[in-house]
Protein backbone atom coordinates (compact mmCIF):
# COMPACT_ATOMS: atom_id res chain seq x y z
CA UNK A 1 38.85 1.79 48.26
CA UNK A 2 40.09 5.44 48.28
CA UNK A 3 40.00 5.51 52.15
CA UNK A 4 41.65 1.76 52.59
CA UNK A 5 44.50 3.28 50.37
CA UNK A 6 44.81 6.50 52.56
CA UNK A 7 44.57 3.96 55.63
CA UNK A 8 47.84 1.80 54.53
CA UNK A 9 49.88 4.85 53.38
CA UNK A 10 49.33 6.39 57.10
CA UNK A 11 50.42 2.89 57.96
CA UNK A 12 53.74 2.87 56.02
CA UNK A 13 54.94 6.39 56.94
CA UNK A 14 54.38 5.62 60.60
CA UNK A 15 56.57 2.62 59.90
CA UNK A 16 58.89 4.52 58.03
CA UNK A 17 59.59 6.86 61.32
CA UNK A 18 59.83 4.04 63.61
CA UNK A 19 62.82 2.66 61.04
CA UNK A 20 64.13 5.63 60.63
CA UNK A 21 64.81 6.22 64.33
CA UNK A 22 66.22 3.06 64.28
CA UNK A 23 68.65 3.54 61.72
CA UNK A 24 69.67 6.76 62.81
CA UNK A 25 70.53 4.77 66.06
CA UNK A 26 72.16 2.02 63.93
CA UNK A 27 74.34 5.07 62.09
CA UNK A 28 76.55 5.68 64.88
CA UNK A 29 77.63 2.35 65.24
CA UNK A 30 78.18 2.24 61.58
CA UNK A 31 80.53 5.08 61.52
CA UNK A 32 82.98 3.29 63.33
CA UNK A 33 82.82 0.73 60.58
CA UNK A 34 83.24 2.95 57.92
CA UNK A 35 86.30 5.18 59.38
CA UNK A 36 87.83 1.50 59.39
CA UNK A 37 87.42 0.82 55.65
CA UNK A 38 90.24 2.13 53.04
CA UNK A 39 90.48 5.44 52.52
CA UNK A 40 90.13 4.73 48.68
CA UNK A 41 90.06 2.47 45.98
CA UNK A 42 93.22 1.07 44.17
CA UNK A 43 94.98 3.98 42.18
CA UNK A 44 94.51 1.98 39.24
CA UNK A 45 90.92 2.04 39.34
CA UNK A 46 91.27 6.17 38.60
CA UNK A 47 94.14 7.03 36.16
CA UNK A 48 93.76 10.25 34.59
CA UNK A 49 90.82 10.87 32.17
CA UNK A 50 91.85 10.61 28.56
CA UNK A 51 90.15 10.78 24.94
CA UNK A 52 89.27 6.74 24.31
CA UNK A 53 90.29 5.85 21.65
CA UNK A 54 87.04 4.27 20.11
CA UNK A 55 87.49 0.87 18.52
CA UNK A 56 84.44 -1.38 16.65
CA UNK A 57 82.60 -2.12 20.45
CA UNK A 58 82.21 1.96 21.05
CA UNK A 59 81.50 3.22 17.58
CA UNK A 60 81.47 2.15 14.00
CA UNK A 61 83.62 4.59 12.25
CA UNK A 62 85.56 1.97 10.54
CA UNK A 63 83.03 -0.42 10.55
CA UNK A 64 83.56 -2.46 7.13
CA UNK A 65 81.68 -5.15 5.38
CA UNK A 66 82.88 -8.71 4.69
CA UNK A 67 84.12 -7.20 1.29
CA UNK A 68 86.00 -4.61 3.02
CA UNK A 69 83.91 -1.98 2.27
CA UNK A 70 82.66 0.55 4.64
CA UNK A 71 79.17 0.31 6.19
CA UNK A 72 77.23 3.43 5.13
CA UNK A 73 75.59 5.55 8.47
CA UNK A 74 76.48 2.95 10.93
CA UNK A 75 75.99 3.35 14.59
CA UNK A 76 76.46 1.43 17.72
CA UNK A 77 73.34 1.15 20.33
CA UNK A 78 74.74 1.61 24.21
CA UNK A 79 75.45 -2.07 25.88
CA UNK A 80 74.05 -3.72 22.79
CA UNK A 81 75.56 -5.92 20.46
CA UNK A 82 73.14 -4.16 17.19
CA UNK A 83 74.88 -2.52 14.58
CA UNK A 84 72.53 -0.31 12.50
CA UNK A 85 73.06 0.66 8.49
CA UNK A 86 70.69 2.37 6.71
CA UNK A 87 69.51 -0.37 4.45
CA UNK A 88 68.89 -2.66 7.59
CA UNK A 89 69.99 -4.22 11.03
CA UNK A 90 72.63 -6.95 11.60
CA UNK A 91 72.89 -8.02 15.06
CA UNK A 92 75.50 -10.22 16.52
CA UNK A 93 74.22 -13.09 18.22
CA UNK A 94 76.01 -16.34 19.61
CA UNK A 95 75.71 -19.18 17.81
CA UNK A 96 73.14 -21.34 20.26
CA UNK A 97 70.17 -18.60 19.50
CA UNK A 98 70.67 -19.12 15.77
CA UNK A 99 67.55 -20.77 14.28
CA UNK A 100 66.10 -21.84 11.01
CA UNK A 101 64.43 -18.93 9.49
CA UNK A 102 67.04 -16.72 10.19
CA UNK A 103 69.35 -14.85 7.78
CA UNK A 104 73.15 -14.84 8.01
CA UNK A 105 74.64 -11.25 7.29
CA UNK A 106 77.80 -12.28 9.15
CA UNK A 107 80.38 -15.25 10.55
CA UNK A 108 82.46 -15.17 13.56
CA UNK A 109 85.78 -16.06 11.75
CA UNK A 110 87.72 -15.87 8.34
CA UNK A 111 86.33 -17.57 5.17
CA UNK A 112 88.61 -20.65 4.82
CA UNK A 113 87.96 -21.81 8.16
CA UNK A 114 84.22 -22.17 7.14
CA UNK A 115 82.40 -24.73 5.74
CA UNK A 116 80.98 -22.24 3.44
CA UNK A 117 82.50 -20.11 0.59
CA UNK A 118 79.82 -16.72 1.47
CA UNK A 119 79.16 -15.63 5.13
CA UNK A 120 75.39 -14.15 3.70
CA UNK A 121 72.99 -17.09 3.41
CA UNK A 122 69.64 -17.90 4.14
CA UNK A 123 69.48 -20.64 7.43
CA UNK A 124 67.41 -23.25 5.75
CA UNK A 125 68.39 -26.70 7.53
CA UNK A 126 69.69 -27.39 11.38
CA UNK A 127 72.67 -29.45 9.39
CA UNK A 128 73.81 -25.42 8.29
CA UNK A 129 74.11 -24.38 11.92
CA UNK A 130 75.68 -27.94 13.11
CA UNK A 131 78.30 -26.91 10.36
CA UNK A 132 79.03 -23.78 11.95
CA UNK A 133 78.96 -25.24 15.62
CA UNK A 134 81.14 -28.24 14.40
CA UNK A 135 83.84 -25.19 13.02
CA UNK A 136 84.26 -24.13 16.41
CA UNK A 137 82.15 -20.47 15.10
CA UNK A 138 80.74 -19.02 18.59
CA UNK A 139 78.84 -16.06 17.11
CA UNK A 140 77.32 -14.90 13.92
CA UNK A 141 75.41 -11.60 12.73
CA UNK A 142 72.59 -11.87 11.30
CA UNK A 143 70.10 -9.17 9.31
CA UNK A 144 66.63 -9.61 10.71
CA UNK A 145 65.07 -7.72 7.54
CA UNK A 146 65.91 -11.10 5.60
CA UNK A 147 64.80 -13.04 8.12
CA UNK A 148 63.43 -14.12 11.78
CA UNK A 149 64.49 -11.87 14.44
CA UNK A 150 65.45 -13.11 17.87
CA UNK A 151 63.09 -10.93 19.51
CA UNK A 152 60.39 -12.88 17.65
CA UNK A 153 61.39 -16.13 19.43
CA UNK A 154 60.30 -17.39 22.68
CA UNK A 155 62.63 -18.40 25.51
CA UNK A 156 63.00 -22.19 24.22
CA UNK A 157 61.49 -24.72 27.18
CA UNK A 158 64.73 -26.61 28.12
CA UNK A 159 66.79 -23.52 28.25
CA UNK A 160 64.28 -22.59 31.09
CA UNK A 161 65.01 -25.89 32.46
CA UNK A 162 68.68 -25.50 32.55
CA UNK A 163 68.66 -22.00 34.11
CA UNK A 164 66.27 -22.75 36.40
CA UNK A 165 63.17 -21.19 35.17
CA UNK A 166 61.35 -23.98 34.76
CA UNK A 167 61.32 -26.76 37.11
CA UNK A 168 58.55 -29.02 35.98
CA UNK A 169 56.30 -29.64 32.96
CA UNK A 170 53.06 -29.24 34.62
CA UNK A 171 52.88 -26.62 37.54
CA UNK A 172 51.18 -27.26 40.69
CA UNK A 173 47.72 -25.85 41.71
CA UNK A 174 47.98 -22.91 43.17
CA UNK A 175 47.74 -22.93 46.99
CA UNK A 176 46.18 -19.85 47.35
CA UNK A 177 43.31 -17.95 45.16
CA UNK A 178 44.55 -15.51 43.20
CA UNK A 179 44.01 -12.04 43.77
CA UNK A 180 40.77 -10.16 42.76
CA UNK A 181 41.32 -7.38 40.43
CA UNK A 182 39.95 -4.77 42.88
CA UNK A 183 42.52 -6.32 44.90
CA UNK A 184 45.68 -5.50 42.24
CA UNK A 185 44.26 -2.44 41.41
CA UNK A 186 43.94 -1.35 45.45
CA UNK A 187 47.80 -2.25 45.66
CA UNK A 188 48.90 -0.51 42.25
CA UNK A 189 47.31 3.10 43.49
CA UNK A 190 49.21 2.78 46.92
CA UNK A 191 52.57 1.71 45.37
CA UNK A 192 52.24 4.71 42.54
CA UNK A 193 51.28 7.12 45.33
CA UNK A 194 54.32 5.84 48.03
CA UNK A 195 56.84 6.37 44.31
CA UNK A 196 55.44 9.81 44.33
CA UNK A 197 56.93 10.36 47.94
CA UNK A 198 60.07 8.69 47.18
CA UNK A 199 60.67 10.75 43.86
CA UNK A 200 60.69 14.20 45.64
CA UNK A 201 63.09 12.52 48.16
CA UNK A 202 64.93 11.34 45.47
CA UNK A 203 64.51 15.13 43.65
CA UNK A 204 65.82 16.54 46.89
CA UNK A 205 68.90 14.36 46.93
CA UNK A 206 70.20 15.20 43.38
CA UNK A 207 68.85 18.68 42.97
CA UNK A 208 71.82 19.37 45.95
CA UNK A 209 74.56 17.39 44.31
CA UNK A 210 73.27 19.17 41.10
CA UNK A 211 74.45 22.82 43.15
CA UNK A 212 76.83 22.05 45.22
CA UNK A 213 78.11 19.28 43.61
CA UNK A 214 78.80 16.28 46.32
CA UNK A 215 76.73 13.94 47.27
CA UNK A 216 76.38 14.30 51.04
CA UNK A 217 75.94 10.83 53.15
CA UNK A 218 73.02 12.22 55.36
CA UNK A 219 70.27 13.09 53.04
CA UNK A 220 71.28 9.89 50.57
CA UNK A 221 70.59 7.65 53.58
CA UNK A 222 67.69 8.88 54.28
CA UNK A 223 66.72 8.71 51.04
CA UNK A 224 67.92 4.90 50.88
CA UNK A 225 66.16 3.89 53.86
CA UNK A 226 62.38 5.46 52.80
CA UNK A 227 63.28 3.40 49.49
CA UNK A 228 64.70 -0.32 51.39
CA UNK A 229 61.69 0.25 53.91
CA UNK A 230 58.79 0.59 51.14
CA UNK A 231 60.42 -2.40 49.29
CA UNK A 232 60.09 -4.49 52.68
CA UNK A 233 56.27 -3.18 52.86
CA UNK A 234 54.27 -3.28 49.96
CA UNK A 235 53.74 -6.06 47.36
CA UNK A 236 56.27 -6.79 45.05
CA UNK A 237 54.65 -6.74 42.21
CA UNK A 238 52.96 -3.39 42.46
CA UNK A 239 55.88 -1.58 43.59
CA UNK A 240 57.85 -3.28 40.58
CA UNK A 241 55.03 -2.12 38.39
CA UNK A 242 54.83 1.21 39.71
CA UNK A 243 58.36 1.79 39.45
CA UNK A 244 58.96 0.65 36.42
CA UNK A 245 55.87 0.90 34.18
CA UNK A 246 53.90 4.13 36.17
CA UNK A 247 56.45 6.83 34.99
CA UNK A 248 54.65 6.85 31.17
CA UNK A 249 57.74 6.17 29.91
CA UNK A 250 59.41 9.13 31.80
CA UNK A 251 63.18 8.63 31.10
CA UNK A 252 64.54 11.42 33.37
CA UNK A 253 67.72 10.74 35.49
CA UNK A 254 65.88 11.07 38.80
CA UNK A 255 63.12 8.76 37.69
CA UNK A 256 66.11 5.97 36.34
CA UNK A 257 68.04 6.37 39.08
CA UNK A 258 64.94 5.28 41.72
CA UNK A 259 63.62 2.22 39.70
CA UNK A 260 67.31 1.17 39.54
CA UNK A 261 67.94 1.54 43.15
CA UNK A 262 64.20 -0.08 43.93
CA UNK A 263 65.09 -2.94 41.12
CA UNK A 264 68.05 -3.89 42.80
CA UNK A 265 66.95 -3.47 46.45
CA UNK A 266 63.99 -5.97 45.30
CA UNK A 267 67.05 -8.35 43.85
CA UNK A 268 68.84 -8.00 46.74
CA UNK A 269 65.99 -8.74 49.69
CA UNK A 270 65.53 -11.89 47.62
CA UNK A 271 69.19 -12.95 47.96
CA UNK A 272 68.80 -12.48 51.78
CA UNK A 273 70.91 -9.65 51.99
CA UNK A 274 71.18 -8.00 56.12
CA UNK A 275 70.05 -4.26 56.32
CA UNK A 276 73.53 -3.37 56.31
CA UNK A 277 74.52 -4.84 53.02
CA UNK A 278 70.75 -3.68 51.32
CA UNK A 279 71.37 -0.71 52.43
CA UNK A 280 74.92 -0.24 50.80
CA UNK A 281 73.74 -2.24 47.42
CA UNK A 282 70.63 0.29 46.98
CA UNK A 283 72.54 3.07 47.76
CA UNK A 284 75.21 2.24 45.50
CA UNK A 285 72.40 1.77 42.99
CA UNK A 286 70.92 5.03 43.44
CA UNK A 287 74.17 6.83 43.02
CA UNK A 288 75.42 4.87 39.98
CA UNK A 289 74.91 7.33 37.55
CA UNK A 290 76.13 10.16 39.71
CA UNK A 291 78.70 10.71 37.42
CA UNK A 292 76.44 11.45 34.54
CA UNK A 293 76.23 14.67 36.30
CA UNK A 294 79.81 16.08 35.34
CA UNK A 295 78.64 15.58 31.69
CA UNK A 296 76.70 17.90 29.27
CA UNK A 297 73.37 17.12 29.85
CA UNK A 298 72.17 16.44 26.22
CA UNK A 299 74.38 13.38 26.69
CA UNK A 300 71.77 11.70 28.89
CA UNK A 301 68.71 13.74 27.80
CA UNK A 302 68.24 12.57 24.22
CA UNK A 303 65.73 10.10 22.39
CA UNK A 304 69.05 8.82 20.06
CA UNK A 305 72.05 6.63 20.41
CA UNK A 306 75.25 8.35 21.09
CA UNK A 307 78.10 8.08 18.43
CA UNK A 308 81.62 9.34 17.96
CA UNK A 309 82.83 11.95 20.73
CA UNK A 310 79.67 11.87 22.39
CA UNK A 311 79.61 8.65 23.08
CA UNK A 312 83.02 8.20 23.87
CA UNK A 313 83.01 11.53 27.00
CA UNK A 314 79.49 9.19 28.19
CA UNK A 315 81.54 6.02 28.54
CA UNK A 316 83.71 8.14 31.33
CA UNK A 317 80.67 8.52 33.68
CA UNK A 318 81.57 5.53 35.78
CA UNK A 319 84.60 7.03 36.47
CA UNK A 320 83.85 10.40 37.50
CA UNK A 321 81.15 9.13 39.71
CA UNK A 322 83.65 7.01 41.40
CA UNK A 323 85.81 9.74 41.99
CA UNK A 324 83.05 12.19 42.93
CA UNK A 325 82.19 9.51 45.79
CA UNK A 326 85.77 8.86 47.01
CA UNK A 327 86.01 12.29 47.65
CA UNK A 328 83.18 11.96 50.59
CA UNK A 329 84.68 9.61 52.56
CA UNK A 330 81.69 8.95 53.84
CA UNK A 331 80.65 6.40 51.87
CA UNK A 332 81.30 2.64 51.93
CA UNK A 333 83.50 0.62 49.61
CA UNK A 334 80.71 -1.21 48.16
CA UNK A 335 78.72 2.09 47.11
CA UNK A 336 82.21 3.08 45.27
CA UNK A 337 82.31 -0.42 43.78
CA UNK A 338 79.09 -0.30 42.39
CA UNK A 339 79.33 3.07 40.76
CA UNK A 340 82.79 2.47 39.37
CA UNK A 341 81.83 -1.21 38.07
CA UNK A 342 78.00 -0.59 36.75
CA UNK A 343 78.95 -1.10 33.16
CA UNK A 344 81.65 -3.14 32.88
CA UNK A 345 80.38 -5.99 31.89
CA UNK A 346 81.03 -10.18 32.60
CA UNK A 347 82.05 -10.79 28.65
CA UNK A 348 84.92 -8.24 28.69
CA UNK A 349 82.77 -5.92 26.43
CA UNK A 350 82.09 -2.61 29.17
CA UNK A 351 83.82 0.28 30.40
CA UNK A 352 85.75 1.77 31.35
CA UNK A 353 88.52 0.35 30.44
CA UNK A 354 90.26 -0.26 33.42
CA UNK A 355 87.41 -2.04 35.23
CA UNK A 356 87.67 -6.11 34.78
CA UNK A 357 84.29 -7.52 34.34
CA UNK A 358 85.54 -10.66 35.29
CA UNK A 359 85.98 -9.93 38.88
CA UNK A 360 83.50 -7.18 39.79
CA UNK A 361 81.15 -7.27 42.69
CA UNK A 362 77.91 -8.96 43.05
CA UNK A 363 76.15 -5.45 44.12
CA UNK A 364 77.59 -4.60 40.75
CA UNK A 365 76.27 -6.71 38.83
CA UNK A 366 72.67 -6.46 40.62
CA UNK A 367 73.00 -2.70 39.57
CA UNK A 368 73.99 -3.59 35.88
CA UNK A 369 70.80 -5.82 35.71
CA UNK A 370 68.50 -3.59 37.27
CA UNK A 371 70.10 -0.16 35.12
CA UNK A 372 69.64 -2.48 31.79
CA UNK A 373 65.99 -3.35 32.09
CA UNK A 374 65.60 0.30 32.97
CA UNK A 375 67.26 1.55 29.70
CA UNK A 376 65.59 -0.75 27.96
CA UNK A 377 62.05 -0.13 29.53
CA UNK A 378 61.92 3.75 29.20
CA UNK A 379 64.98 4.42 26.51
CA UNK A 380 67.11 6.11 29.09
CA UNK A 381 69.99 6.85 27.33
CA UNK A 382 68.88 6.97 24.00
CA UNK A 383 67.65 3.71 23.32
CA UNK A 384 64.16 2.61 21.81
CA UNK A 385 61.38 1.65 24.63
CA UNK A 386 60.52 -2.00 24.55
CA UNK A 387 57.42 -3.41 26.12
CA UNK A 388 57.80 -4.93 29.11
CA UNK A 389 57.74 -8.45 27.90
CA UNK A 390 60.46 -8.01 24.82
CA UNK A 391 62.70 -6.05 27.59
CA UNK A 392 62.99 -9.55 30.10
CA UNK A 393 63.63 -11.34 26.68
CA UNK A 394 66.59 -8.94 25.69
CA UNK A 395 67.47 -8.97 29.26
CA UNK A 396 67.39 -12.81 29.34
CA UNK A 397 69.28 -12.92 25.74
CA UNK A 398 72.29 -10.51 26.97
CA UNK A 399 72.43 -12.55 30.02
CA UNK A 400 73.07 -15.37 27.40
CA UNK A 401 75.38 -13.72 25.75
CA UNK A 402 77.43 -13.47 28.39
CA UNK A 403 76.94 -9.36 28.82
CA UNK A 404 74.99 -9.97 32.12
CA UNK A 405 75.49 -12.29 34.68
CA UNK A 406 72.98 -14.96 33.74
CA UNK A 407 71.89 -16.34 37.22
CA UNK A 408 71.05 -13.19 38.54
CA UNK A 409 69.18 -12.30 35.60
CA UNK A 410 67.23 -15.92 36.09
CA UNK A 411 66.25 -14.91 39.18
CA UNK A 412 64.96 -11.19 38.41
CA UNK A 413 63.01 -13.04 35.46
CA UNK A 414 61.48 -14.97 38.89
CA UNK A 415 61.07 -12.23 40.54
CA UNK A 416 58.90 -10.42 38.19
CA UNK A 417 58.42 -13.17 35.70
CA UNK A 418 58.10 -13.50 31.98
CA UNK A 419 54.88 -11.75 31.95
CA UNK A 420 54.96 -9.32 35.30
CA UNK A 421 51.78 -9.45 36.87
CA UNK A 422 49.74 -6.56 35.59
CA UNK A 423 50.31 -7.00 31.98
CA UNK A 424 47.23 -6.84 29.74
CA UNK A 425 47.84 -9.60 27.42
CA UNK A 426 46.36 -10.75 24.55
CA UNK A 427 45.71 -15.23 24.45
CA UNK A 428 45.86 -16.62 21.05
CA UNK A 429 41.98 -17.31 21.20
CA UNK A 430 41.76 -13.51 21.10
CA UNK A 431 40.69 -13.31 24.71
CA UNK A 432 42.34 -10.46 26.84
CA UNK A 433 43.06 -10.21 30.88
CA UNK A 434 45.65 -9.09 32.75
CA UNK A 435 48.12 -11.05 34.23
CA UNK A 436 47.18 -12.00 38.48
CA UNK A 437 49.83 -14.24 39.59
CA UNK A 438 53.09 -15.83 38.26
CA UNK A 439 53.36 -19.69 38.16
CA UNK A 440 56.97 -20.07 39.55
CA UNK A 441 56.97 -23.61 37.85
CA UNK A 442 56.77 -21.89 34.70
CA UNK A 443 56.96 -18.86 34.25
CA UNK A 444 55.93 -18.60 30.49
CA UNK A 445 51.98 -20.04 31.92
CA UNK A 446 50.60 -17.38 34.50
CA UNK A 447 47.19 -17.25 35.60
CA UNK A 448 45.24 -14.43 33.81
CA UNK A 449 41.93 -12.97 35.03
CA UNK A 450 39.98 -12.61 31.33
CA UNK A 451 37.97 -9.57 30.85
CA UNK A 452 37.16 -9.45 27.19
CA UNK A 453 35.89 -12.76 24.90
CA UNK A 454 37.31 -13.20 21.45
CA UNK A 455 34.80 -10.66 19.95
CA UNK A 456 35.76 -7.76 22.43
CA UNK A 457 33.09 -7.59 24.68
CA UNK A 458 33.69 -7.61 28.23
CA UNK A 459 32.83 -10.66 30.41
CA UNK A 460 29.94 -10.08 33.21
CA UNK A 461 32.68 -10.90 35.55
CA UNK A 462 36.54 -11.82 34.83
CA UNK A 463 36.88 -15.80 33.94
CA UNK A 464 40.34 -16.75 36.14
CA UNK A 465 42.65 -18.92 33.93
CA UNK A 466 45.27 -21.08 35.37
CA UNK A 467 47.08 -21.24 31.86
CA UNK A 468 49.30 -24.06 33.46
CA UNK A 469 46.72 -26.13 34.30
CA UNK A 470 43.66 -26.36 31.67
CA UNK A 471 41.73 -29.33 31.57
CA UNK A 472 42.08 -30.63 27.95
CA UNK A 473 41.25 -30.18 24.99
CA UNK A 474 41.53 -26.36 26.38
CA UNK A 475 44.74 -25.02 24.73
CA UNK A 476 45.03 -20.99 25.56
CA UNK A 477 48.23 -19.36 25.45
CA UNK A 478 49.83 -15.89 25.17
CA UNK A 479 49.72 -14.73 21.60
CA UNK A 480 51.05 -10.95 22.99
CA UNK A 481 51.27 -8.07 25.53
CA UNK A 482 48.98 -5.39 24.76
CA UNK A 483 51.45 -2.23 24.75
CA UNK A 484 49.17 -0.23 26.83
CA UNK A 485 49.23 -2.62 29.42
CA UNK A 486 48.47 0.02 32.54
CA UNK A 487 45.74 1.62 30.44
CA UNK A 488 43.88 -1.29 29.82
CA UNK A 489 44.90 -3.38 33.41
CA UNK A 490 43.10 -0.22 34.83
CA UNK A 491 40.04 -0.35 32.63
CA UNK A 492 39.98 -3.89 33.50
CA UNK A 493 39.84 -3.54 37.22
């Protein structure tokens, strides 16, 4: 297998030199283009940096409970709608993910436009919530140490219908066999060994912005290209797994900014994006957090949320990067888009301030997509590390929300699925496997290749499961993900 591996890599790179003397050809032309675009974005983009003023979205300082009181040690997650006390969590939610079970902490609106005289309650009965829905309430907190949390609910069936992640009941046979195991694993080591490559590039790139300071066009493009050319190569999956789950949780900028700029390069091949407009979307994505750069760096080296000051100086990276890469001129207006626009978000809800969230670009909101599941994946930023399968269902739920644009999320969650392929996964008749292939009927049934029975013991050779198709009265499903997925997948191949 080792020499099949060394075989394909010799492959790519020799691929990667015939592209890049293609694109160097392709640069000269593209010059012209660029010396025609505006010399820079609207002034009003860029107004002077100022302290924010931080209001109940950026910090909780004057946070207060429904009684007026203040809410003791309170903090604000990054992009999240969770607000933290020390005696629990209450997390604002909209009102279509509230479910029986659940405990109200919290209501959208004043008292006397209620149906109910306290705003904490127990959700016993649907005829509660259609009170709330028929009072024109759009959101509600709830405190999931009372009750069920919404990370402990499935995507419902028909809301996969409606977005488009489901489009039939039963899913068709496969058409092809799914892939052996030696197979997957044969992939996995040649897409971890190609990110190796592609994180010194990436290294390179920022260690000389780190010194001198600018981001120079050249090396960044060459950068982008070994990235857009490996996405067009290798398998999907593996390089999405490799990317995002090989880095053993390694939350380092250099390591967020390539999964973000091969997560969105990924999203954007799928949209059928020309190599002109790839290459501007991932090289806006690798840049996007250039700014962060300009800031201390315990402000994007550290294992908690941000509060206060802190918090507020982070919320200016978008801004600085923007200006850092209008100062190049070399650079097109999409790459400044995307750096200026990553965070503001579609509800209103981002920042800076000035950006609208209504009316930012589509490579901007790839960027915010792929950035998000990164954060959420590894903790960049402060955040906790989710497994892979709870990070597509916060994903999903902020795309609800309104926080993300929902159809693009839809179609990453197609992309890589529910369950991305190479999860270890636990059924509910305690069986384990690892996840082969995604059933793009539905997404929530993959096929699994089962390598331990219900008593632990390995299999004499993996039993394929098509979970979308069992002949009755089989009923397996996916009870969980085994958190050590890429231990175990290994083990198992």
């Amino acid at each position: 297998m080792f020499g099949t591996c060394v075989q394909l890599l010799a492959a790519l790179f020799m691929m990667v030199r015939r592209e890049m003397a293609e694109w160097r050809a392709t640069s000269a032309k593209r010059e012209t283009r660029v010396t025609c675009e505006p010399k820079s974005l609207p002034v009003a983009l860029f107004p002077p940096v100022s302290p924010v003023a931080l209001t109940n979205n950026a910090g909780c300082s004057d946070s207060r409970s429904e009684h007026g009181e203040p809410i003791r040690d309170c903090r604000f997650l990054p992009d999240t709608h969770f607000m933290i006390d020390r005696c629990g969590m209450r997390k604002r939610i909209p009102l279509c993910q509230l479910r029986v079970g659940m405990y109200v902490a919290g209501i959208d609106g004043s008292w006397f436009r209620t149906p109910f005289l306290r705003h904490r309650f127990p959700v016993k009965t649907e005829k509660q919530i259609e009170r709330l829905r028929r009072s024109n309430i759009h959101a509600v907190d709830i405190d999931p140490s009372k009750g069920l949390d919404i990370t402990s609910l499935q995507i419902e069936e028909d809301t996969l219908h409606t977005i488009g992640l489901v489009t039939s009941t039963q899913a068709a046979p496969a058409q092809q066999m799914p892939p052996s195991l030696d197979m997957l694993a044969q992939k996995l080591s040649v897409a971890r060994d190609v990110r190796d490559k592609l994180a010194q590039s990436v290294k390179t790139v920022f260690d000389e912005i780190s010194k001198t300071g600018a981001a120079r066009p050249g090396p960044v493009n060459e950068a982008v290209q070994e990235i857009t050319i490996v996405t067009r190569t290798l398998s999907t999956h593996a390089t999405f797994m490799a990317m995002s789950h090989g880095r053993h949780l390694d939350a380092s900028f250099n390591n967020h900014s390539l999964a973000v700029c091969t997560l969105a390069t990924i999203i954007g091949q799928t949209l059928g994006y020309d190599l002109m407009k790839l290459h501007e979307l991932a090289t806006g994505a690798l840049l996007h957090d250039i700014g962060l750069l300009q800031l201390p760096r315990h402000l994007f080296r550290t294992s908690t949320p941000l509060s206060g000051e802190d918090l507020a100086t982070f919320h200016h990276h978008p801004r600085l990067g923007a200006i850092a890469i209008e100062a190049q001129r070399g650079f097109p207006q999409t790459v400044r888009q995307v750096v200026a626009e990553h965070h503001a978000t579609p509800d209103g809800q981002g920042y800076p301030s000035e950006t609208s969230g209504g009316s930012t670009a589509e490579a901007s909101r790839i960027v915010m997509i792929a950035d998000r599941y990164d954060e959420l994946l590894t903790g960049f930023g402060g955040l906790r590390p989710l497994p892979s399968h709870a990070a597509i269902l916060q994903l999903f739920r902020e795309g609800e929300f309104g926080r993300l644009d929902l159809g693009l999320v839809s179609l990453f969650i197609k992309l890589v699925g529910i369950y991305p392929v190479y999860s270890f996964v636990e059924l509910n008749t305690k069986e384990r496997g690892m996840i082969t292939t995604i059933n793009p009927a539905t997404l929530h049934q993959p096929i699994i290749a089962l390598t331990y029975d219900e008593t632990g013991s390995p299999y004499g050779n993996p039993l394929t499961v098509d979970l979308a198709n069992q002949n009755p009265p089989s009923t397996r499903s996916i009870d969980h993900v085994i958190t050590s997925e890429l231990g175990d997948a290994s083990r198992a191949a």
